[in-house]
ModelCIF file with pLDDT and N, C-alpha, C, O atoms, coordinates in Angstrom:
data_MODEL
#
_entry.id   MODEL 
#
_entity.id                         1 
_entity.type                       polymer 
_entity.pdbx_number_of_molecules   1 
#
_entity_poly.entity_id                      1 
_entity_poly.type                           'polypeptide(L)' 
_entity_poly.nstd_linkage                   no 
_entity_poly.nstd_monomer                   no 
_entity_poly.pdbx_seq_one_letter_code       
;(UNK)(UNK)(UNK)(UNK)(UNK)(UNK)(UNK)(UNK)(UNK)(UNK)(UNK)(UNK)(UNK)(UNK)(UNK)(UNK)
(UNK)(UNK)(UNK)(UNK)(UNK)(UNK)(UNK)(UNK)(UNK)(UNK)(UNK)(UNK)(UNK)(UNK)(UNK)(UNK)
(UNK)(UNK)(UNK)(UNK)(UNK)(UNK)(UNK)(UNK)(UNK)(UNK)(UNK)(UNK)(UNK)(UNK)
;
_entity_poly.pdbx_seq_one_letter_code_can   XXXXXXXXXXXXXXXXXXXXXXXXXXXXXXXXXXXXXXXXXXXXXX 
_entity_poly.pdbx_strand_id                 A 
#
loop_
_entity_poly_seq.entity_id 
_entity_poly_seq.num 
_entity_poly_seq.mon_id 
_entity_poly_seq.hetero 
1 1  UNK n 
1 2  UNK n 
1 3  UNK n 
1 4  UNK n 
1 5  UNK n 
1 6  UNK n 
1 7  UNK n 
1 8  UNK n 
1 9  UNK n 
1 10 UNK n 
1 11 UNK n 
1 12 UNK n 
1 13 UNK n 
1 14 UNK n 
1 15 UNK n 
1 16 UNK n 
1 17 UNK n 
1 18 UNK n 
1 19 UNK n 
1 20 UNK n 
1 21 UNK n 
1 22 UNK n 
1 23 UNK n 
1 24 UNK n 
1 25 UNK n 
1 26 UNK n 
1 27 UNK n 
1 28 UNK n 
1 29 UNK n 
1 30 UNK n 
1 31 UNK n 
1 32 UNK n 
1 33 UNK n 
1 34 UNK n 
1 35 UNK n 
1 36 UNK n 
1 37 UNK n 
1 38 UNK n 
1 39 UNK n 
1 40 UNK n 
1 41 UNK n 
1 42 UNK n 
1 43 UNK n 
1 44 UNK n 
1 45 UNK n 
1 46 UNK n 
#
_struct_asym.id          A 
_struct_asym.entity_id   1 
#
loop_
_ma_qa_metric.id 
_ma_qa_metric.mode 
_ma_qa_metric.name 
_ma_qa_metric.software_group_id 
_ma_qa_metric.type 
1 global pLDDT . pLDDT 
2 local  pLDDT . pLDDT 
#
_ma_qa_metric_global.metric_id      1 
_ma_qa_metric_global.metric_value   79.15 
_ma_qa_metric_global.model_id       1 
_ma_qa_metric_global.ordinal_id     1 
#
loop_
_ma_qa_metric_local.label_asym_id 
_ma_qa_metric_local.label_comp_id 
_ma_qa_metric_local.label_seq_id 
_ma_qa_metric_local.metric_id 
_ma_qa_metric_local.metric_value 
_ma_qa_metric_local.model_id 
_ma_qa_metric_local.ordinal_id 
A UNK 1  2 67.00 1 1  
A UNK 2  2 62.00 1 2  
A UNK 3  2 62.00 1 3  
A UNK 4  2 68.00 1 4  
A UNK 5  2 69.00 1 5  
A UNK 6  2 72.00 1 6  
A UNK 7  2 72.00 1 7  
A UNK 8  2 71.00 1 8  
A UNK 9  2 78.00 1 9  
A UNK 10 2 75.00 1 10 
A UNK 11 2 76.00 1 11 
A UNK 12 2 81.00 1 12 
A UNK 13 2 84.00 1 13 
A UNK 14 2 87.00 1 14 
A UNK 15 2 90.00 1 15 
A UNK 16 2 92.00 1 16 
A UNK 17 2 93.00 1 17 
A UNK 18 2 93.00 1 18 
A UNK 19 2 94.00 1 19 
A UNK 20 2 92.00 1 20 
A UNK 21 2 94.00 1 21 
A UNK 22 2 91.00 1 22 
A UNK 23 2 92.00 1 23 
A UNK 24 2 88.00 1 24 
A UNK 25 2 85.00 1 25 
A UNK 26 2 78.00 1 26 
A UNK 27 2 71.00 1 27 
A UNK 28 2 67.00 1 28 
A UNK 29 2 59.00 1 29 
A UNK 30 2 68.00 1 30 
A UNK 31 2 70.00 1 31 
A UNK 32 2 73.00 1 32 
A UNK 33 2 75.00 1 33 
A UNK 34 2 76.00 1 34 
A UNK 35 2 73.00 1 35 
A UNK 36 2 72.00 1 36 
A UNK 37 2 78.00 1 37 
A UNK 38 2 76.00 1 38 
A UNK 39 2 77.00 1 39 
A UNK 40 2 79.00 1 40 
A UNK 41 2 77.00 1 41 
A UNK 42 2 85.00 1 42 
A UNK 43 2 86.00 1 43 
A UNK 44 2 88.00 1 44 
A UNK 45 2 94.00 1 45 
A UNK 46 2 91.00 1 46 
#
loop_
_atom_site.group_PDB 
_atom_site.id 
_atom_site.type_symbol 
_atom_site.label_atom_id 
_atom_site.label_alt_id 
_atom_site.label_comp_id 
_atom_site.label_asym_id 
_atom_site.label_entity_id 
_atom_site.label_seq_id 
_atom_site.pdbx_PDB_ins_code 
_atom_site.Cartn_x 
_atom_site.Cartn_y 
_atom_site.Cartn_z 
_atom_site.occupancy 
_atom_site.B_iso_or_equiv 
_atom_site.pdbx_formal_charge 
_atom_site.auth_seq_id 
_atom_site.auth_comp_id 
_atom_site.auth_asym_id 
_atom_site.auth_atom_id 
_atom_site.pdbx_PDB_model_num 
ATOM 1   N N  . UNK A 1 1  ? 18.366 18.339 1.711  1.00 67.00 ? 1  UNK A N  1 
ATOM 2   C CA . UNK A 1 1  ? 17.920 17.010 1.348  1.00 67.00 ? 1  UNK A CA 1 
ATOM 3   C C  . UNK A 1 1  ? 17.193 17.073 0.024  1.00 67.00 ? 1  UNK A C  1 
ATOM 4   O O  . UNK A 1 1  ? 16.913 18.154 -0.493 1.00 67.00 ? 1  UNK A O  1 
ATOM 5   N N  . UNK A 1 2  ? 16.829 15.672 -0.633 1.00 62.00 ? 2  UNK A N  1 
ATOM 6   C CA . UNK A 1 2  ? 16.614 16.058 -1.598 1.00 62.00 ? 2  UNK A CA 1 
ATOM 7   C C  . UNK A 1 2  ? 14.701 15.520 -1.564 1.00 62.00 ? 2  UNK A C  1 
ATOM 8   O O  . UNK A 1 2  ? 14.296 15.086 -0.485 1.00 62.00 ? 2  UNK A O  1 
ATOM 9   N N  . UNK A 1 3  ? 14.003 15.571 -2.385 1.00 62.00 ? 3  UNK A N  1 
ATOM 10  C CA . UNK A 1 3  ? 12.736 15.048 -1.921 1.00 62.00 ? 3  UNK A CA 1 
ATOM 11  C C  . UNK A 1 3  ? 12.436 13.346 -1.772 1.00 62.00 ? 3  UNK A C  1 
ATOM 12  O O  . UNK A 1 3  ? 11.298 13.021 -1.433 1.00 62.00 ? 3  UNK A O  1 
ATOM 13  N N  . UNK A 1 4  ? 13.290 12.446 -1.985 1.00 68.00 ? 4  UNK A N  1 
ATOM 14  C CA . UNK A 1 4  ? 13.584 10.926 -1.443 1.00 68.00 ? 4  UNK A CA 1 
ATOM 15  C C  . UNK A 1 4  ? 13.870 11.069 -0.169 1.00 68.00 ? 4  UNK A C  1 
ATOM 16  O O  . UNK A 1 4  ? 14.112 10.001 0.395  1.00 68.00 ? 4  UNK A O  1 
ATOM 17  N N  . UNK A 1 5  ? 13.946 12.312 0.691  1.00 69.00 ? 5  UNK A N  1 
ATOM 18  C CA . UNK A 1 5  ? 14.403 11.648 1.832  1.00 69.00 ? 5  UNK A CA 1 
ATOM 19  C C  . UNK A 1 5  ? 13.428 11.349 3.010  1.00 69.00 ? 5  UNK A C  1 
ATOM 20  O O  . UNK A 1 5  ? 13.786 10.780 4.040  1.00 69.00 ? 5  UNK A O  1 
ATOM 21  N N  . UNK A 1 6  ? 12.349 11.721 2.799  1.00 72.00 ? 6  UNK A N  1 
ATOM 22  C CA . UNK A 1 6  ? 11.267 10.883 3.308  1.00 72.00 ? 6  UNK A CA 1 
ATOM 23  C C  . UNK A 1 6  ? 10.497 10.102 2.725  1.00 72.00 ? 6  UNK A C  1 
ATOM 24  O O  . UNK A 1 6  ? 9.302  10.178 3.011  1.00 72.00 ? 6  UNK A O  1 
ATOM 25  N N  . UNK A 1 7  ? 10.940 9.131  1.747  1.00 72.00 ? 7  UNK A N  1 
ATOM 26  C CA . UNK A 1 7  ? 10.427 8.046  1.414  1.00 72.00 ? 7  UNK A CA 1 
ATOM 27  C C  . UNK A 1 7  ? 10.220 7.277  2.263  1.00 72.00 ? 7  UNK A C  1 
ATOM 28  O O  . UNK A 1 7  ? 10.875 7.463  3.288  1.00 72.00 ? 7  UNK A O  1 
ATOM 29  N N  . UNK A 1 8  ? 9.527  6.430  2.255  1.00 71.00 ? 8  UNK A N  1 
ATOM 30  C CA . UNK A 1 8  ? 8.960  5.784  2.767  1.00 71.00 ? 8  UNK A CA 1 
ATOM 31  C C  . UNK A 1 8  ? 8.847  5.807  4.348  1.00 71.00 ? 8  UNK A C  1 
ATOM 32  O O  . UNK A 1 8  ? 9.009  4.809  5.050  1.00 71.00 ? 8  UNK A O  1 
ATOM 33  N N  . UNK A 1 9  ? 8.559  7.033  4.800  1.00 78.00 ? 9  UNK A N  1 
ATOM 34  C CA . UNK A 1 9  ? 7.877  7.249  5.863  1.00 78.00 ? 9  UNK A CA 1 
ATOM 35  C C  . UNK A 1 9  ? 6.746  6.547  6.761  1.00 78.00 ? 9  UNK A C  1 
ATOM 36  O O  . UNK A 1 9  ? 6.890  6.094  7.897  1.00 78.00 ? 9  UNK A O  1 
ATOM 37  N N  . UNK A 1 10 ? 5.734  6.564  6.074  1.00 75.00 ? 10 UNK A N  1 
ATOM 38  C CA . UNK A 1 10 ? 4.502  5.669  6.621  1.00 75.00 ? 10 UNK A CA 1 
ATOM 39  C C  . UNK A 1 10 ? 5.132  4.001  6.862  1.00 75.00 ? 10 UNK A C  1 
ATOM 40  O O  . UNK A 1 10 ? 4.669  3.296  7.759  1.00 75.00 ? 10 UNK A O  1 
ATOM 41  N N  . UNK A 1 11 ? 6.071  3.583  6.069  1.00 76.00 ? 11 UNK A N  1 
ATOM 42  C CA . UNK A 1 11 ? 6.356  2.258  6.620  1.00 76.00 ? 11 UNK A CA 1 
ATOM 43  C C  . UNK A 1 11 ? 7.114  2.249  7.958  1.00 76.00 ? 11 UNK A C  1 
ATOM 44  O O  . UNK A 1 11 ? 7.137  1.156  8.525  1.00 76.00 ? 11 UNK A O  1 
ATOM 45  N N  . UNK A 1 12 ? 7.732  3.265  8.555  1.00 81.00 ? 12 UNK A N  1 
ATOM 46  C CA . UNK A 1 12 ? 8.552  3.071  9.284  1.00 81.00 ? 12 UNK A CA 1 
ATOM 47  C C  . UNK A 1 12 ? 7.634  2.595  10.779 1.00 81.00 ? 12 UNK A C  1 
ATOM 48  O O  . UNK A 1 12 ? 8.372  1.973  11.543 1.00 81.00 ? 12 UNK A O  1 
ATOM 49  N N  . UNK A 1 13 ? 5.919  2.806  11.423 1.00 84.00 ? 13 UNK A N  1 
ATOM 50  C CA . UNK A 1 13 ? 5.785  2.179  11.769 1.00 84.00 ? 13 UNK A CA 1 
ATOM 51  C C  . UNK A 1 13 ? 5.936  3.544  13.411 1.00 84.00 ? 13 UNK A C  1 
ATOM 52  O O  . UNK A 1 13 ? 5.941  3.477  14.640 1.00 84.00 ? 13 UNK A O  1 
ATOM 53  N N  . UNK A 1 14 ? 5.988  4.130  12.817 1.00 87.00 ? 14 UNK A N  1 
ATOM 54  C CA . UNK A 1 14 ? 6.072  5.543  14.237 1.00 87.00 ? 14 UNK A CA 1 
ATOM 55  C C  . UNK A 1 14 ? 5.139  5.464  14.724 1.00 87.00 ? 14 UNK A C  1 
ATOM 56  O O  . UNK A 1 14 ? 4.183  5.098  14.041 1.00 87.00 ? 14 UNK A O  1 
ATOM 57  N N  . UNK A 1 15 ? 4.947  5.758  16.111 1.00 90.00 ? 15 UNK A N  1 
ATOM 58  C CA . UNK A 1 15 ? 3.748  5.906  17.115 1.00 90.00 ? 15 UNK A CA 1 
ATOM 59  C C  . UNK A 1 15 ? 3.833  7.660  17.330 1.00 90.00 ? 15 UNK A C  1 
ATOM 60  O O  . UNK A 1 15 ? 4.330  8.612  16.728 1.00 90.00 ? 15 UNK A O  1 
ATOM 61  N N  . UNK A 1 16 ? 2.973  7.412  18.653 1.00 92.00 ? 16 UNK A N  1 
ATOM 62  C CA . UNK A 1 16 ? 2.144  9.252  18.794 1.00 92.00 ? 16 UNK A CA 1 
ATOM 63  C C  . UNK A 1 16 ? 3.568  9.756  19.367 1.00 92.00 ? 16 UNK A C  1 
ATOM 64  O O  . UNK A 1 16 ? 4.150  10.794 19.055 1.00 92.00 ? 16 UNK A O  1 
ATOM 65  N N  . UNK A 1 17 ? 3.907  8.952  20.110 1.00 93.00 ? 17 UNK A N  1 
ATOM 66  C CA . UNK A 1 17 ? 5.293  9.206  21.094 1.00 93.00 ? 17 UNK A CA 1 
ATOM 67  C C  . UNK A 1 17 ? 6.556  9.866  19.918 1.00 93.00 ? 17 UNK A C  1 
ATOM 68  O O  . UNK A 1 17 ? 7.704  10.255 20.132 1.00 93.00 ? 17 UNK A O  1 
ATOM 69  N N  . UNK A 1 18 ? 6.108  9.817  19.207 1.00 93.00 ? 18 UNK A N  1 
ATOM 70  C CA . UNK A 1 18 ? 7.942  9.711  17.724 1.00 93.00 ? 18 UNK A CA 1 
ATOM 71  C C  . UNK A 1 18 ? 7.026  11.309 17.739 1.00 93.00 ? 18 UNK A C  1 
ATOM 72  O O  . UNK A 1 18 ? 5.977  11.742 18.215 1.00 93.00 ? 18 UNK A O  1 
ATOM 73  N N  . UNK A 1 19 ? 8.061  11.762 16.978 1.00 94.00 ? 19 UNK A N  1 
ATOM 74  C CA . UNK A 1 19 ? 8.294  13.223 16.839 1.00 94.00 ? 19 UNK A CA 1 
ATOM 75  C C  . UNK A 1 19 ? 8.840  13.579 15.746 1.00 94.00 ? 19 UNK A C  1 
ATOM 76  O O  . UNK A 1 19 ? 9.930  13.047 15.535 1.00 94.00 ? 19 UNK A O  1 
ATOM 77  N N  . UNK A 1 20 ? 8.242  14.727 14.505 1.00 92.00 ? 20 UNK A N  1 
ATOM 78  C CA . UNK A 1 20 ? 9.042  14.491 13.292 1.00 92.00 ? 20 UNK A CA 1 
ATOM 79  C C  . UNK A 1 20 ? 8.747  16.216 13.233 1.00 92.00 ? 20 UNK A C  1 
ATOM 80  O O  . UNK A 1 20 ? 7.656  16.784 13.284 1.00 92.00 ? 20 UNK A O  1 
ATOM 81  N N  . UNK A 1 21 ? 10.357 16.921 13.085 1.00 94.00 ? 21 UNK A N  1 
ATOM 82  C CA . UNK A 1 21 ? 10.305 18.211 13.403 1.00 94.00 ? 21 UNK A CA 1 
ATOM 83  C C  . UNK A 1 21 ? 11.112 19.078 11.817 1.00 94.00 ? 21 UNK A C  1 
ATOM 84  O O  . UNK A 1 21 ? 12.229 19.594 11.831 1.00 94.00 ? 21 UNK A O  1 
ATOM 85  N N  . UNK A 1 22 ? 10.260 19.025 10.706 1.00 91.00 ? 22 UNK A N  1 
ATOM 86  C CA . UNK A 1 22 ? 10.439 19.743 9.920  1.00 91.00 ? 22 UNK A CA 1 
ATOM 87  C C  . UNK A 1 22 ? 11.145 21.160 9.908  1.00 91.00 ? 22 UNK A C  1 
ATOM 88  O O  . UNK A 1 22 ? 10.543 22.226 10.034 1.00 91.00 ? 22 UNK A O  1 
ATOM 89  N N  . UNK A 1 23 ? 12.733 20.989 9.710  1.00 92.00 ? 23 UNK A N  1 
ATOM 90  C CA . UNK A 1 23 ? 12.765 22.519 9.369  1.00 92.00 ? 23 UNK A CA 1 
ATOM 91  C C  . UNK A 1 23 ? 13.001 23.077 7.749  1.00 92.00 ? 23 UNK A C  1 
ATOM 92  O O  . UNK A 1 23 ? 13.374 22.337 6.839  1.00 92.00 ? 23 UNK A O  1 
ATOM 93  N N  . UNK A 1 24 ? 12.800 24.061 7.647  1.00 88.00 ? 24 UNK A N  1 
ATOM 94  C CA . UNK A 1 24 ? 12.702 24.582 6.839  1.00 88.00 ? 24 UNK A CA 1 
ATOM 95  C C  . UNK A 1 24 ? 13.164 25.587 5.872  1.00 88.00 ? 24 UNK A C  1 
ATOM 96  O O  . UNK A 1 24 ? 13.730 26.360 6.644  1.00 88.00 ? 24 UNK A O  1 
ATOM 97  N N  . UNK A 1 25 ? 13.289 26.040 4.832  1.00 85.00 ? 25 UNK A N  1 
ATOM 98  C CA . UNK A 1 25 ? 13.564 27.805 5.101  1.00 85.00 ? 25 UNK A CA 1 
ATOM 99  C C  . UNK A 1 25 ? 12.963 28.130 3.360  1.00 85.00 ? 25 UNK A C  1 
ATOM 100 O O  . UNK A 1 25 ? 12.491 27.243 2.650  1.00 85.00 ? 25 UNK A O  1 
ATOM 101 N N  . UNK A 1 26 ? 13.135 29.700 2.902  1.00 78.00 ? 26 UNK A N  1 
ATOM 102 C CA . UNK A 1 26 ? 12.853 30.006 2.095  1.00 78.00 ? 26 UNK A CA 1 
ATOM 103 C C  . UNK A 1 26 ? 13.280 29.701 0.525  1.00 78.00 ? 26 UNK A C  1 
ATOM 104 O O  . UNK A 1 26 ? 12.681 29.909 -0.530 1.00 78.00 ? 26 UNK A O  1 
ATOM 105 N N  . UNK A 1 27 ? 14.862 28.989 0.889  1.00 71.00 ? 27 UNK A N  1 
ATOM 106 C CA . UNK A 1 27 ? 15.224 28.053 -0.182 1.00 71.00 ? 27 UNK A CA 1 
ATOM 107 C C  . UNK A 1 27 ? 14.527 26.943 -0.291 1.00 71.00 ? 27 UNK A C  1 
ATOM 108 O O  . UNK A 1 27 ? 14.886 26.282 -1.266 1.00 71.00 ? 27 UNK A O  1 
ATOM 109 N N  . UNK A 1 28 ? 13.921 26.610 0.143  1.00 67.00 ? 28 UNK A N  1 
ATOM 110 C CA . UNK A 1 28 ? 13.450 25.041 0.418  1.00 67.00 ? 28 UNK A CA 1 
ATOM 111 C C  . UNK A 1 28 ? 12.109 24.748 1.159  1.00 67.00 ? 28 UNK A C  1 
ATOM 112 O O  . UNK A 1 28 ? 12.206 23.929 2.073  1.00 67.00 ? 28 UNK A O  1 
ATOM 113 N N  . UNK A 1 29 ? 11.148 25.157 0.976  1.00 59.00 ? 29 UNK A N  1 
ATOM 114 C CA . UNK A 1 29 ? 10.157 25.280 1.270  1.00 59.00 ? 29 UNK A CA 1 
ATOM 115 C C  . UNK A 1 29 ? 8.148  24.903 0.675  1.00 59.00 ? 29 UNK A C  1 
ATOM 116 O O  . UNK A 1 29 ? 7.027  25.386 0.839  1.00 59.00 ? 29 UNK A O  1 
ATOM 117 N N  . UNK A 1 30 ? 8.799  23.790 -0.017 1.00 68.00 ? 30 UNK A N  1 
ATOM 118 C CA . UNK A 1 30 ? 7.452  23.231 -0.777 1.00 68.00 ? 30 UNK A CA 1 
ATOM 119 C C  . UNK A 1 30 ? 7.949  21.929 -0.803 1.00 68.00 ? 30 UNK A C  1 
ATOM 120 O O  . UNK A 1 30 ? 9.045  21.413 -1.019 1.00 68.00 ? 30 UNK A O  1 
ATOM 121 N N  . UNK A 1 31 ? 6.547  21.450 -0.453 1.00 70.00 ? 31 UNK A N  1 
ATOM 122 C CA . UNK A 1 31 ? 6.476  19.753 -0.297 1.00 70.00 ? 31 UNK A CA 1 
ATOM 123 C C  . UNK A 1 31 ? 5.310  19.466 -1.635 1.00 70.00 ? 31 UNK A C  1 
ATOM 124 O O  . UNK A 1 31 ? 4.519  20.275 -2.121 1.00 70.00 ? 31 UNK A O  1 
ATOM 125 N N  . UNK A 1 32 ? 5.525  18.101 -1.981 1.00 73.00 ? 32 UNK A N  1 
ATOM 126 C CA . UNK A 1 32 ? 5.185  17.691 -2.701 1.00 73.00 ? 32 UNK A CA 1 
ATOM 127 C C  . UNK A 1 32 ? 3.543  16.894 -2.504 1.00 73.00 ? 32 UNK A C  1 
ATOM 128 O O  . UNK A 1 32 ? 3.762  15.891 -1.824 1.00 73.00 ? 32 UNK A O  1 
ATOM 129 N N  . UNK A 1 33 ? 2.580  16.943 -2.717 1.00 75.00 ? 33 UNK A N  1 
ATOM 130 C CA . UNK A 1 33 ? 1.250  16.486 -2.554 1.00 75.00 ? 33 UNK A CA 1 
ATOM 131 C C  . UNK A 1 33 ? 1.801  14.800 -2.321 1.00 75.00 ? 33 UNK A C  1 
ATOM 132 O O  . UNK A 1 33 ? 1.500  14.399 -1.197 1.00 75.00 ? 33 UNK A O  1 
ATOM 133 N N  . UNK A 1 34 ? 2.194  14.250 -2.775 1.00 76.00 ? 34 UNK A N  1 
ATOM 134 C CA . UNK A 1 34 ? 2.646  12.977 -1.884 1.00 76.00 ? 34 UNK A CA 1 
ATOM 135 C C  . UNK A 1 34 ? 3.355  13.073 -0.482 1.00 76.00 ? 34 UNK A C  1 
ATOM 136 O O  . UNK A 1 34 ? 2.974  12.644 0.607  1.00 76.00 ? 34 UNK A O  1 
ATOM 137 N N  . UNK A 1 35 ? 4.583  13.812 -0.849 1.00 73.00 ? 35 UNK A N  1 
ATOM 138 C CA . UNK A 1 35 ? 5.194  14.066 0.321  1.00 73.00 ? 35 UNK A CA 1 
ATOM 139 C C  . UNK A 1 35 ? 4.328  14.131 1.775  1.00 73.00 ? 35 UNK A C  1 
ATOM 140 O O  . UNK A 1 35 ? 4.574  13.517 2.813  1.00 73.00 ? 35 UNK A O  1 
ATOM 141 N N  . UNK A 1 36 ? 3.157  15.149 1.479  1.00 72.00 ? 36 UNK A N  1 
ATOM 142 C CA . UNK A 1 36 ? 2.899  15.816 1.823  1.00 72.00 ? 36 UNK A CA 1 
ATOM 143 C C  . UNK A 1 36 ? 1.480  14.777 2.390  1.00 72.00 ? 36 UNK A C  1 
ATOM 144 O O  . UNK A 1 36 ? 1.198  14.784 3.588  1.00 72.00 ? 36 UNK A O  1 
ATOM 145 N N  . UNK A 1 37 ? 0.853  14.118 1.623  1.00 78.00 ? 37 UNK A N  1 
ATOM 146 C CA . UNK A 1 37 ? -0.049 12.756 1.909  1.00 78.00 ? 37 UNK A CA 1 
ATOM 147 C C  . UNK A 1 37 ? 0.631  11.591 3.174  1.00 78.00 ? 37 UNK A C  1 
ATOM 148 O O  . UNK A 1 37 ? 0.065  10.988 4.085  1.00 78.00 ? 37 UNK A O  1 
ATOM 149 N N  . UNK A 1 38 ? 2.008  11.623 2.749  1.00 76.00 ? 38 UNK A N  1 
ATOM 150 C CA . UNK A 1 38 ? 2.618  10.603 3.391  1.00 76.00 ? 38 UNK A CA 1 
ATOM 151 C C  . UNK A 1 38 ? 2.875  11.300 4.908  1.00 76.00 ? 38 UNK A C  1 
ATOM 152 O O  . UNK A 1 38 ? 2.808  10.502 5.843  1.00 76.00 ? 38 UNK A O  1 
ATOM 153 N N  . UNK A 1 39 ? 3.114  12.476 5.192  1.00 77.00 ? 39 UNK A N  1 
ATOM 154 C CA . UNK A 1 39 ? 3.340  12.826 6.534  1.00 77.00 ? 39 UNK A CA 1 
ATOM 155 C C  . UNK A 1 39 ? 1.872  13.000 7.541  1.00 77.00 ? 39 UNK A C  1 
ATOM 156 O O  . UNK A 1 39 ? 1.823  12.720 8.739  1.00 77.00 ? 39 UNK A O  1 
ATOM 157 N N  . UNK A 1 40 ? 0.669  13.561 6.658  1.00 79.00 ? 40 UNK A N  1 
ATOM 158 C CA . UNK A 1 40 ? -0.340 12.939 7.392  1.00 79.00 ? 40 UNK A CA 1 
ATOM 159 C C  . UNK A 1 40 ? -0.603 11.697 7.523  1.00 79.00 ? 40 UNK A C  1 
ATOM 160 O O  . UNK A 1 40 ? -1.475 11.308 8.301  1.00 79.00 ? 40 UNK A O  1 
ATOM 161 N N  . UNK A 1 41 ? 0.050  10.964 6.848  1.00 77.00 ? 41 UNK A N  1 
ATOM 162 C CA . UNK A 1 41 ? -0.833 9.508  7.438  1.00 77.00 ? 41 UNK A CA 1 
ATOM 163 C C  . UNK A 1 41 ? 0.035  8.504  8.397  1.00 77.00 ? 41 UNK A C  1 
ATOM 164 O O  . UNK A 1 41 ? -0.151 7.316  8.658  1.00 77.00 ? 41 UNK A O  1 
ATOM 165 N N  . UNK A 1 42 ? 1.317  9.652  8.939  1.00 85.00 ? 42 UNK A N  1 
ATOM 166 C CA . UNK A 1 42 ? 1.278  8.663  10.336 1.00 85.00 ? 42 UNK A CA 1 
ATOM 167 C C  . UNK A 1 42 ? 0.786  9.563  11.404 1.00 85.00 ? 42 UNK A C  1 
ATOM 168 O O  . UNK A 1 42 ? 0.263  10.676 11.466 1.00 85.00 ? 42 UNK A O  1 
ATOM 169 N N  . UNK A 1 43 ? 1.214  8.506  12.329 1.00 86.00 ? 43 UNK A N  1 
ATOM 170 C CA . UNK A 1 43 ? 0.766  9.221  13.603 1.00 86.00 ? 43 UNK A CA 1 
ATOM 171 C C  . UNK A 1 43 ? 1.811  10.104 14.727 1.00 86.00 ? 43 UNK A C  1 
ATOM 172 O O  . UNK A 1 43 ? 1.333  10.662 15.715 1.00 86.00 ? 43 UNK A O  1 
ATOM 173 N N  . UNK A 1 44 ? 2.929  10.123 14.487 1.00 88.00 ? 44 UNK A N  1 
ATOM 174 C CA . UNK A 1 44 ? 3.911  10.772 15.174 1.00 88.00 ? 44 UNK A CA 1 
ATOM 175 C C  . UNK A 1 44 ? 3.470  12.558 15.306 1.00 88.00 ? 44 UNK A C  1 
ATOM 176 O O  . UNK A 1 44 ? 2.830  13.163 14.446 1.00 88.00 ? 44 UNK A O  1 
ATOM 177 N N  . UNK A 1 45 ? 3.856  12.994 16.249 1.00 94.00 ? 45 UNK A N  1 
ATOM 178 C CA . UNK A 1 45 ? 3.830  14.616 15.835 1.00 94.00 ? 45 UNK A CA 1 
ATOM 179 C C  . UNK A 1 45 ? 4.941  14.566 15.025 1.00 94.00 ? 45 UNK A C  1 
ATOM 180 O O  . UNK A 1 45 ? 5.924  13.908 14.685 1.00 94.00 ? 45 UNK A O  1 
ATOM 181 N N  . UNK A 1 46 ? 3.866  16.293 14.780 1.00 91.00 ? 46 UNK A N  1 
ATOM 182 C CA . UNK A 1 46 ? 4.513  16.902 13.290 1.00 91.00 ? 46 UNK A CA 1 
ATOM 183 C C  . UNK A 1 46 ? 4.911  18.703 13.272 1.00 91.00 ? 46 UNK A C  1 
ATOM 184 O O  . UNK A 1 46 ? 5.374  19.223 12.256 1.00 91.00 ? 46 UNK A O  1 
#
């Protein structure tokens, strides 16, 4: 993916119940200080 693909996250409006399961790997492995703002500020796990 490219880093737009969690745009606009926080609007979507997720509860505690939603579930957001990052994978990852060594190609691809740095988030962006927004990115990275925007996934703490919902409430879903992470």
């Amino acid at each position: 993916n490219d880093v737009n693909m969690l745009e606009g996250l926080s609007l979507l409006g997720l509860k505690r119940t939603d579930e957001i399961i990052l994978f990852y790997s060594k190609n691809a492995s740095h988030l962006t200080m927004d990115l990275h703002k925007e996934l703490e500020s919902v409430q879903a796990k992470r």
